[in-house]
C-alpha atoms as a PDB file:
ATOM      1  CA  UNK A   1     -19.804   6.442  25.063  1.00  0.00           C
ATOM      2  CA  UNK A   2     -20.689   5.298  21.580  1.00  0.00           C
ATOM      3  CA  UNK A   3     -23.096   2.089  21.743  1.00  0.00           C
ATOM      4  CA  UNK A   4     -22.371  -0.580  19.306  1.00  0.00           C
ATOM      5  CA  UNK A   5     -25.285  -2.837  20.749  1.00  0.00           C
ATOM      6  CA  UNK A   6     -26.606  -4.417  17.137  1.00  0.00           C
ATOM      7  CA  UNK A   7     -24.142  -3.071  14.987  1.00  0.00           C
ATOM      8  CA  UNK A   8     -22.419  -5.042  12.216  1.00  0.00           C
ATOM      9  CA  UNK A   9     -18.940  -4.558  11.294  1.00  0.00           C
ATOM     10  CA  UNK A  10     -16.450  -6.558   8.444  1.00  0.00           C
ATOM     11  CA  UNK A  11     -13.251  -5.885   7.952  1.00  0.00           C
ATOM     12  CA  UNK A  12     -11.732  -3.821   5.087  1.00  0.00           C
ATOM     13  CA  UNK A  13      -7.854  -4.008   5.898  1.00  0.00           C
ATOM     14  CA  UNK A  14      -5.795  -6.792   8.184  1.00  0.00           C
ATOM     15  CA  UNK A  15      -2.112  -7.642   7.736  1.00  0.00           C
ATOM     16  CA  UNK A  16      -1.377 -10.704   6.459  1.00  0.00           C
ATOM     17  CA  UNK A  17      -1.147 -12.879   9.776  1.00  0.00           C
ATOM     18  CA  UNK A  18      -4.651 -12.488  10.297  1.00  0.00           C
ATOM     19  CA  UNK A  19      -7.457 -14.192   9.866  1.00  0.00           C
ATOM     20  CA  UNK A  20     -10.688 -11.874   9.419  1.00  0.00           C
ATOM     21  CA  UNK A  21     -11.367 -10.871   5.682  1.00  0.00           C
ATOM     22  CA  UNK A  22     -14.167  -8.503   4.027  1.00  0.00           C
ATOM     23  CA  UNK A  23     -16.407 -11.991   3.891  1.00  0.00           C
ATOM     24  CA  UNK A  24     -15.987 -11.995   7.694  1.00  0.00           C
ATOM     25  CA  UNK A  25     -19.111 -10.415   9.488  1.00  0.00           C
ATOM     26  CA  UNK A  26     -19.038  -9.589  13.444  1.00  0.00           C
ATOM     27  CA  UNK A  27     -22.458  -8.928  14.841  1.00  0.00           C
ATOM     28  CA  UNK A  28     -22.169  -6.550  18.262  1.00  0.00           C
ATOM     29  CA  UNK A  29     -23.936  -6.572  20.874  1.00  0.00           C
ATOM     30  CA  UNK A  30     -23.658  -4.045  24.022  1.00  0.00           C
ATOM     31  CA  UNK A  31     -25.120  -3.784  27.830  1.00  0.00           C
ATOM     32  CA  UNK A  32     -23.583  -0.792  29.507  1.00  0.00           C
ATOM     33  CA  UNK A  33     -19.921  -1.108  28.872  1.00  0.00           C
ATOM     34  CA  UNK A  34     -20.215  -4.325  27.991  1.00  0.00           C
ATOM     35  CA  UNK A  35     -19.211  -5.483  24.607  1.00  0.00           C
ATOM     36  CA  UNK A  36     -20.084  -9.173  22.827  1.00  0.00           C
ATOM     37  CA  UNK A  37     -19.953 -10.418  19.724  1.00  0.00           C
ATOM     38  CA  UNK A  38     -19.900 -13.425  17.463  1.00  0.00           C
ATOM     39  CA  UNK A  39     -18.804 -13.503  13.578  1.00  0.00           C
ATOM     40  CA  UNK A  40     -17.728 -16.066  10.875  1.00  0.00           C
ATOM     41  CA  UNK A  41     -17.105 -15.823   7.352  1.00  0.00           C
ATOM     42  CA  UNK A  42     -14.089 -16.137   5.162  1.00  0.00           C
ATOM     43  CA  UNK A  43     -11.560 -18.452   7.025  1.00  0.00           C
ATOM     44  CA  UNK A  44     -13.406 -18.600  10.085  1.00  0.00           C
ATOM     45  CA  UNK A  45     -16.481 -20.790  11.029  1.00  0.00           C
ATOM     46  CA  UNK A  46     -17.028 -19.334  14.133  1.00  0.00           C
ATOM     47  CA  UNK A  47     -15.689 -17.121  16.585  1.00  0.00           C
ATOM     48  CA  UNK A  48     -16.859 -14.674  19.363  1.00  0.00           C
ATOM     49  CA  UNK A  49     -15.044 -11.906  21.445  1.00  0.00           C
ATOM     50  CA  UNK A  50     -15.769 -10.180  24.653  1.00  0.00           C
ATOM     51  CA  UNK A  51     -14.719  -6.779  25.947  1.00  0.00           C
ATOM     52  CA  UNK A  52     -15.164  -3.469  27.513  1.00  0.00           C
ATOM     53  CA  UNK A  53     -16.427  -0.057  25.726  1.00  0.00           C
ATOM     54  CA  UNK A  54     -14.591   2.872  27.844  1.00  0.00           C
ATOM     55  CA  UNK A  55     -15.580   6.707  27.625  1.00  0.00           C
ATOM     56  CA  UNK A  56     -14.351   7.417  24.484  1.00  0.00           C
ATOM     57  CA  UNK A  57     -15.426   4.335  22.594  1.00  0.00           C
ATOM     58  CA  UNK A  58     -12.211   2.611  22.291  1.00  0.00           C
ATOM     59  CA  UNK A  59     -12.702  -1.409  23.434  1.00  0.00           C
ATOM     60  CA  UNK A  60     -10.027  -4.102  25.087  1.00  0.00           C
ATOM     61  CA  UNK A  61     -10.928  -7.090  23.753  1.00  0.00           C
ATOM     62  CA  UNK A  62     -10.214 -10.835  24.005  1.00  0.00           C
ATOM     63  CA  UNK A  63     -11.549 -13.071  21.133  1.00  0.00           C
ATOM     64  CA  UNK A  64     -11.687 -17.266  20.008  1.00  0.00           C
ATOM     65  CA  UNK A  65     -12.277 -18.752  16.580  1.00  0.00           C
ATOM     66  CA  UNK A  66     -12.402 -21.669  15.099  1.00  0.00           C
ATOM     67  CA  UNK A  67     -10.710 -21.086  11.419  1.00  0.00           C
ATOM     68  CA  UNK A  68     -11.006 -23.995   8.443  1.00  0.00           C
ATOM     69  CA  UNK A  69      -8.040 -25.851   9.332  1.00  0.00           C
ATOM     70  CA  UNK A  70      -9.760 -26.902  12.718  1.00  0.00           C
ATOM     71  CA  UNK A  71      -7.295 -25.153  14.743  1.00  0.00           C
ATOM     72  CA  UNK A  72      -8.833 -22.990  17.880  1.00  0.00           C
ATOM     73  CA  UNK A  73      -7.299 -19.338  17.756  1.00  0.00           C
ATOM     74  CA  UNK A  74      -7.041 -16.947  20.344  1.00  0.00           C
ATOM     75  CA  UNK A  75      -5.853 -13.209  21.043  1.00  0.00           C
ATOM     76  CA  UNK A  76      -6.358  -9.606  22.389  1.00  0.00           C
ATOM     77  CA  UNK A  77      -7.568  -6.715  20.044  1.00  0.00           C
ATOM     78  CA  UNK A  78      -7.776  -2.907  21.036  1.00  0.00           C
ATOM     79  CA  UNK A  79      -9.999  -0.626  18.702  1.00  0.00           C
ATOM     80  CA  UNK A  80     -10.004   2.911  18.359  1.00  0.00           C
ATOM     81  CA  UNK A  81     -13.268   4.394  16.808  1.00  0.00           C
ATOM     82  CA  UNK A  82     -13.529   6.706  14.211  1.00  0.00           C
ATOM     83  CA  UNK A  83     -16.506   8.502  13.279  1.00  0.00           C
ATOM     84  CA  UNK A  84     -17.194   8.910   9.462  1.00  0.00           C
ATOM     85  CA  UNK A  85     -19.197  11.805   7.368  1.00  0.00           C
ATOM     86  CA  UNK A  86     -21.835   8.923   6.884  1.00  0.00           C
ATOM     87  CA  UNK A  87     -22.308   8.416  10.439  1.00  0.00           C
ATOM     88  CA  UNK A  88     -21.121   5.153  10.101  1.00  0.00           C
ATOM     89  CA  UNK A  89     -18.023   3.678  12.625  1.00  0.00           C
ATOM     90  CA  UNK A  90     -14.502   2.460  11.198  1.00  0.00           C
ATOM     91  CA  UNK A  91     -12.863   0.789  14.332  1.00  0.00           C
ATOM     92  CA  UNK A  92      -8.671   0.874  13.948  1.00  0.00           C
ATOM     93  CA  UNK A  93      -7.467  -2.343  15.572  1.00  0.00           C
ATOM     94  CA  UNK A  94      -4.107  -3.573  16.783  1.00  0.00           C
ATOM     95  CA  UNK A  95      -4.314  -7.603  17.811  1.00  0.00           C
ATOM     96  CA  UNK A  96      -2.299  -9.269  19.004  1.00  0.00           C
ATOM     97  CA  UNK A  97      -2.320 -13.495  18.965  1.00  0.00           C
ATOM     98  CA  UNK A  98      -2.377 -15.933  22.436  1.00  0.00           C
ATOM     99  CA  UNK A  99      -1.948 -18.657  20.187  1.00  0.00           C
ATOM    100  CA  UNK A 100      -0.161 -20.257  17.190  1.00  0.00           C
ATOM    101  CA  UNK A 101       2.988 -17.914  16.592  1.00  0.00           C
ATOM    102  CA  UNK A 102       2.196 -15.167  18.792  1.00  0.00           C
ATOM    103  CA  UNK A 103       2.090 -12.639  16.133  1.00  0.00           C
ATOM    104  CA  UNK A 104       0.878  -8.898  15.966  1.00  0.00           C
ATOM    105  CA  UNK A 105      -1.186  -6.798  13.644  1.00  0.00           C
ATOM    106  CA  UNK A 106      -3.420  -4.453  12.702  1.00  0.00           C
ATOM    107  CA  UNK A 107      -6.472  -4.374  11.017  1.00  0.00           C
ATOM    108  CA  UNK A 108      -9.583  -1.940  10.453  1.00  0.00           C
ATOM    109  CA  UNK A 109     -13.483  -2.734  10.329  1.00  0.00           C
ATOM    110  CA  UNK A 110     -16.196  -0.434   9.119  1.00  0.00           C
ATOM    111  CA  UNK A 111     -19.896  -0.608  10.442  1.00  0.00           C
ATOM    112  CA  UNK A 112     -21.778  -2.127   7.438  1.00  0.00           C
END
C-alpha cells in the first residue's frame, strides 16, 4: 500500500467544472488505510476530504469546500496512483459533484 501520510499534492490538470487549480495545495495525512486531508488555494478557502487507501493505492474519497463565492461544495473523487521516474506520485482522479449541478470530471495531482 503506498502511504501518503505528509505528502503534498496540487493539481496540474481539472476540467473546467472544477474547482482545484495549480495554486490549490492538499496536505495528506494517513493512519493505516486511512486517508485525510485539508487544502485551499486558488478558488477555494478551505476544504478537507476523507477516504480510504486500498492495496494498490487507489483512494474513494468524499470531500467539502468552501470556494470564494461562499457557496459550500461537496462530492466523491476516486484516484488512481501512478508512480513517476522521480519517485514522486501523480494521482488520476475522476469526481464527481453532490452539490450545485451534479457534474463530473476528471482531474490529475502530482506530489509536490
Amino acid at each position: 500500500m503506498i502511504n501518503y501520510n505528509n505528502k503534498l499534492f496540487s493539481p496540474i490538470s481539472n476540467t473546467e467544472n472544477g474547482e482545484t487549480s495549480n495554486e490549490t495545495i492538499f496536505k495528506y495525512k494517513q493512519r493505516g488505510n486511512v486517508l485525510t486531508a485539508e487544502y485551499d488555494g486558488g478558488k477555494i478557502i478551505s476544504g478537507h476530504l476523507i477516504g480510504l487507501v486500498d492495496e494498490n493505492g487507489c483512494i474513494e474519497m468524499r470531500y467539502h469546500q468552501v470556494n470564494h463565492q461562499g457557496e459550500l461544495m461537496t462530492g466523491i473523487c476516486y484516484s488512481t496512483p501512478e508512480l513517476l521516474e522521480n519517485g514522486k506520485i501523480r494521482l488520476h482522479e475522476t469526481w464527481e459533484w453532490t452539490s450545485g449541478d451534479r457534474s463530473k470530471g476528471e482531474s490529475v495531482i502530482e506530489e509536490k
